[in-house]
C-alpha atoms as a PDB file:
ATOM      1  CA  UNK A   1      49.264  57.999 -52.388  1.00  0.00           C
ATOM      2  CA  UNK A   2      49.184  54.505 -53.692  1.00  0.00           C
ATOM      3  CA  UNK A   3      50.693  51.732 -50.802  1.00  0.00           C
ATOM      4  CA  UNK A   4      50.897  48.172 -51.735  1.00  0.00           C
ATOM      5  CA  UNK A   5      50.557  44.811 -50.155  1.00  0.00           C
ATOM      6  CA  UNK A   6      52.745  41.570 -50.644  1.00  0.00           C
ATOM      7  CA  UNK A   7      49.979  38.219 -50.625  1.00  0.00           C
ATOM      8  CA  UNK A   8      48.249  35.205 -52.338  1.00  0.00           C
ATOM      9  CA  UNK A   9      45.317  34.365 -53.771  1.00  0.00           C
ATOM     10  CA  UNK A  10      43.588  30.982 -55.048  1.00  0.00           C
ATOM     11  CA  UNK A  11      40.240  30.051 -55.404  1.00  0.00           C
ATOM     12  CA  UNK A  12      38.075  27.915 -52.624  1.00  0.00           C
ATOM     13  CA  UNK A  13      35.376  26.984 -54.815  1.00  0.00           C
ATOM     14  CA  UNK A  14      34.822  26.814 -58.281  1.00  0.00           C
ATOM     15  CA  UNK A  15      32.703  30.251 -57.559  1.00  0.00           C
ATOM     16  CA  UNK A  16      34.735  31.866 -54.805  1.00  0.00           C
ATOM     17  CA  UNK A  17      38.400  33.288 -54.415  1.00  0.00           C
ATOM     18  CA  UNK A  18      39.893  33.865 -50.788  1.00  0.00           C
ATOM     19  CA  UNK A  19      43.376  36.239 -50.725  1.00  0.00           C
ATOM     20  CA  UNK A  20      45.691  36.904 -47.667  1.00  0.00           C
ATOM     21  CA  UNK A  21      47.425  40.434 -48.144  1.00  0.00           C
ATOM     22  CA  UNK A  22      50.345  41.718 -45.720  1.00  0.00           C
ATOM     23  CA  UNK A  23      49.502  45.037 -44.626  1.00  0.00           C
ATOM     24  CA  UNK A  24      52.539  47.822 -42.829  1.00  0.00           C
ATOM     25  CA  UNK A  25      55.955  47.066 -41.179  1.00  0.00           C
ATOM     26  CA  UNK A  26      54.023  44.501 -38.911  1.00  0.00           C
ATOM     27  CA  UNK A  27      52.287  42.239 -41.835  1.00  0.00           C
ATOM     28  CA  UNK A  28      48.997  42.569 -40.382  1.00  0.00           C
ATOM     29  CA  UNK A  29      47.024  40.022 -42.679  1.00  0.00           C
ATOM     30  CA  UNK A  30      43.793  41.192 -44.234  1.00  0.00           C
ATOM     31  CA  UNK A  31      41.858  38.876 -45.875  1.00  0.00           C
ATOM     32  CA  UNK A  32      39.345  39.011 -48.823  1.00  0.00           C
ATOM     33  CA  UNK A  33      37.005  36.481 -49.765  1.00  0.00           C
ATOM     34  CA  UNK A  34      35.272  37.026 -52.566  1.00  0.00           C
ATOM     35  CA  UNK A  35      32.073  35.342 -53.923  1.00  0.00           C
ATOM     36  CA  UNK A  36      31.290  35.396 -58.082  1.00  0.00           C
ATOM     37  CA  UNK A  37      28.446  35.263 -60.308  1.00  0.00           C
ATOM     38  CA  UNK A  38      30.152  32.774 -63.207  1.00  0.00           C
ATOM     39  CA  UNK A  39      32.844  29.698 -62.289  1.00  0.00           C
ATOM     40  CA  UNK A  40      36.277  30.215 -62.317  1.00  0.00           C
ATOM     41  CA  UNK A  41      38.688  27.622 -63.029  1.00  0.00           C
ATOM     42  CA  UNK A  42      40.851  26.671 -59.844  1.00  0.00           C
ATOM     43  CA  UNK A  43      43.758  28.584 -59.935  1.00  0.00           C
ATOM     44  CA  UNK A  44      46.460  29.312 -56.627  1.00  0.00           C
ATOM     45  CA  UNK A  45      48.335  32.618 -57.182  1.00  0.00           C
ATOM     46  CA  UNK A  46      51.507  32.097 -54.691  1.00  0.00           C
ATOM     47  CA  UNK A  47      52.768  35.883 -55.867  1.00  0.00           C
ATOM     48  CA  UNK A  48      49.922  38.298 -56.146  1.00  0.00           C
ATOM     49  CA  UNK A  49      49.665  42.213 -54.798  1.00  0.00           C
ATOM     50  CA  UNK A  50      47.066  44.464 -53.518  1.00  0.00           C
ATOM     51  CA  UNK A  51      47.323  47.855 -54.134  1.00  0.00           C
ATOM     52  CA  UNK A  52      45.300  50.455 -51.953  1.00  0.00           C
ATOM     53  CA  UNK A  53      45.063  54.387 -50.779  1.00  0.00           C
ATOM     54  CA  UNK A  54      43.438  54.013 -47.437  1.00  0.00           C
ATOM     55  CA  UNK A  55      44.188  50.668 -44.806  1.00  0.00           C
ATOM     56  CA  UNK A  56      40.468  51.702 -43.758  1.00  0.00           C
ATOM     57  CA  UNK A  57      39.117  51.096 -46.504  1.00  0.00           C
ATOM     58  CA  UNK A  58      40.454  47.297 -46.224  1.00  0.00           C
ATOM     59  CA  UNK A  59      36.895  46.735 -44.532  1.00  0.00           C
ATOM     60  CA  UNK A  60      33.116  45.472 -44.944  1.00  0.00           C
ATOM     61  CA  UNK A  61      32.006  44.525 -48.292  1.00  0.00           C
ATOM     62  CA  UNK A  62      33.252  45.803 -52.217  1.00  0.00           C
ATOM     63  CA  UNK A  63      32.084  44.909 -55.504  1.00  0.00           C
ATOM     64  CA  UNK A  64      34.823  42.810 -57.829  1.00  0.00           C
ATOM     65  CA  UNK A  65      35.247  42.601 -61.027  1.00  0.00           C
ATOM     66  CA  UNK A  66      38.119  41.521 -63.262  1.00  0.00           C
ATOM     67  CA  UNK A  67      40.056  38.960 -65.217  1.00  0.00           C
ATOM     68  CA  UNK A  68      42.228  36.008 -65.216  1.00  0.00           C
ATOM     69  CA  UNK A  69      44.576  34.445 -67.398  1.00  0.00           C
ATOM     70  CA  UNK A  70      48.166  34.605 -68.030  1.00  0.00           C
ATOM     71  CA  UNK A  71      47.584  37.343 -65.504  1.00  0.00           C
ATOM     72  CA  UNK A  72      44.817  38.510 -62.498  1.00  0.00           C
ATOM     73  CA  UNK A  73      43.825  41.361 -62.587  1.00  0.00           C
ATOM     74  CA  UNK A  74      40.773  42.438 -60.188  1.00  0.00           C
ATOM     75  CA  UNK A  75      39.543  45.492 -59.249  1.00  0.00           C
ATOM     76  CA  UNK A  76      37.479  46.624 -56.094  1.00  0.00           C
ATOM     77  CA  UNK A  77      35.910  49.648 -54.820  1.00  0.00           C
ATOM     78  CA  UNK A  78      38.020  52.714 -53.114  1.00  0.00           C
ATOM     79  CA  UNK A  79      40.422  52.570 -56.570  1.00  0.00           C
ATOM     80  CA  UNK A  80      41.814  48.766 -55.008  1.00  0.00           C
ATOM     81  CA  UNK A  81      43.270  46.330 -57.391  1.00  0.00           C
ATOM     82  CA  UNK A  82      44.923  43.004 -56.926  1.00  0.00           C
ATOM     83  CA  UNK A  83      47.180  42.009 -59.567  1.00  0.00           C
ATOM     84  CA  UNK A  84      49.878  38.738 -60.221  1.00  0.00           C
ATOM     85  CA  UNK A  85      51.417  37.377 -62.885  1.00  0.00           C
ATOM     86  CA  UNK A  86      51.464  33.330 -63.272  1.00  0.00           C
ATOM     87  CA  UNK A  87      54.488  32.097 -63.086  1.00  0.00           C
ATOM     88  CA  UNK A  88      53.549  28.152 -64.877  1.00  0.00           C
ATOM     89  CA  UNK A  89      50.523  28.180 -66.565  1.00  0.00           C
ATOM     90  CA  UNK A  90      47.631  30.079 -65.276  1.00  0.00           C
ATOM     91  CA  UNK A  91      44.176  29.687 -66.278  1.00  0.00           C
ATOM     92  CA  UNK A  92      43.377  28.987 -70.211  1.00  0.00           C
ATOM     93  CA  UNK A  93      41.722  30.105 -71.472  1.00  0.00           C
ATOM     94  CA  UNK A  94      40.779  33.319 -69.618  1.00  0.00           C
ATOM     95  CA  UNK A  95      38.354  34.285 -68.085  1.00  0.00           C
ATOM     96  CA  UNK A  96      35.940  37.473 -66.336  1.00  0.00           C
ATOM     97  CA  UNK A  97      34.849  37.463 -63.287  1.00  0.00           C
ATOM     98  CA  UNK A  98      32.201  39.545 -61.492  1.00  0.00           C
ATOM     99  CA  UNK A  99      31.061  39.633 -57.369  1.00  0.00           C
ATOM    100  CA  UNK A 100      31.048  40.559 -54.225  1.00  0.00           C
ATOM    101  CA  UNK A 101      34.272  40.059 -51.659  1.00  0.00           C
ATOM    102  CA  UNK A 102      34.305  40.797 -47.724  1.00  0.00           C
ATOM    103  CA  UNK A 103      36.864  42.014 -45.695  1.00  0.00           C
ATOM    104  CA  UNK A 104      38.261  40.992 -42.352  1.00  0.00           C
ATOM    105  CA  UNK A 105      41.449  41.248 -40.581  1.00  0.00           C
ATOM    106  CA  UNK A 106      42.787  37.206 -39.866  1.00  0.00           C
ATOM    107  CA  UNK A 107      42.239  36.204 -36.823  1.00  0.00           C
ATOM    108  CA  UNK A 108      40.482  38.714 -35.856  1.00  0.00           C
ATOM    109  CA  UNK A 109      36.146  39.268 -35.951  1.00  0.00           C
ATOM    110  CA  UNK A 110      34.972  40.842 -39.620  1.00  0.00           C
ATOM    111  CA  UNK A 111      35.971  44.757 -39.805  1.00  0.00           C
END
C-alpha cells in the first residue's frame, strides 16, 4: 500500500536538488539529496510530496530521473515518486533530469 509524505524540495546547485520529507505521526524528516547529470534551473518547491511503499526503503542510494516544469515530477527506485505542483511560476521552460540521490534521516548519520 502506497503511504505518502508532506515536504519541500529546491535545488542547492545548479546540478543538485536536496528535499526534506515528513515521515509517520512523529514527522521524522528524511532527507534526499540528489546529484544530476545536466543543470537544472534553480527552482524552491515549498509544497511537494513523496510517495513510498516501504519507510525502509527511504535509505542508501537510488537512481532519479524525471521532469520539471509547471510541475516535478521525479521518480526513484522501490516505485518512489516525488511530485508538486508550482504554485507562481516554476521552471520555463522545462526540463529532464537524470542522477543519483542519497538518503539519510536529518540529524541523524546516513541510513
Amino acid at each position: 500500500m502506497t503511504s505518502t509524505a508532506p515536504g519541500e524540495i529546491h535545488t542547492t546547485s545548479p546540478n543538485s536538488l536536496e528535499g526534506t520529507f515528513y515521515v509517520g505521526q512523529d514527522r521524522r524528516g528524511y532527507v534526499i539529496s540528489i546529484t544530476t547529470n545536466t543543470t537544472i534551473p534553480s527552482f524552491d518547491l515549498a509544497s511537494a510530496i513523496l510517495a513510498y511503499d516501504k519507510e525502509s526503503d527511504l535509505t542508501g542510494r537510488t537512481s532519479v530521473t524525471g521532469n520539471v516544469g509547471g510541475d516535478l515530477k521525479i521518480s526513484l527506485e522501490h516505485n518512489m515518486t516525488i511530485t508538486g505542483t508550482f504554485t507562481a511560476g516554476g521552471v520555463d521552460p522545462p526540463c529532464g533530469l537524470a542522477g543519483s540521490g542519497r538518503w539519510y534521516l536529518r540529524a541523524e548519520q546516513e541510513v
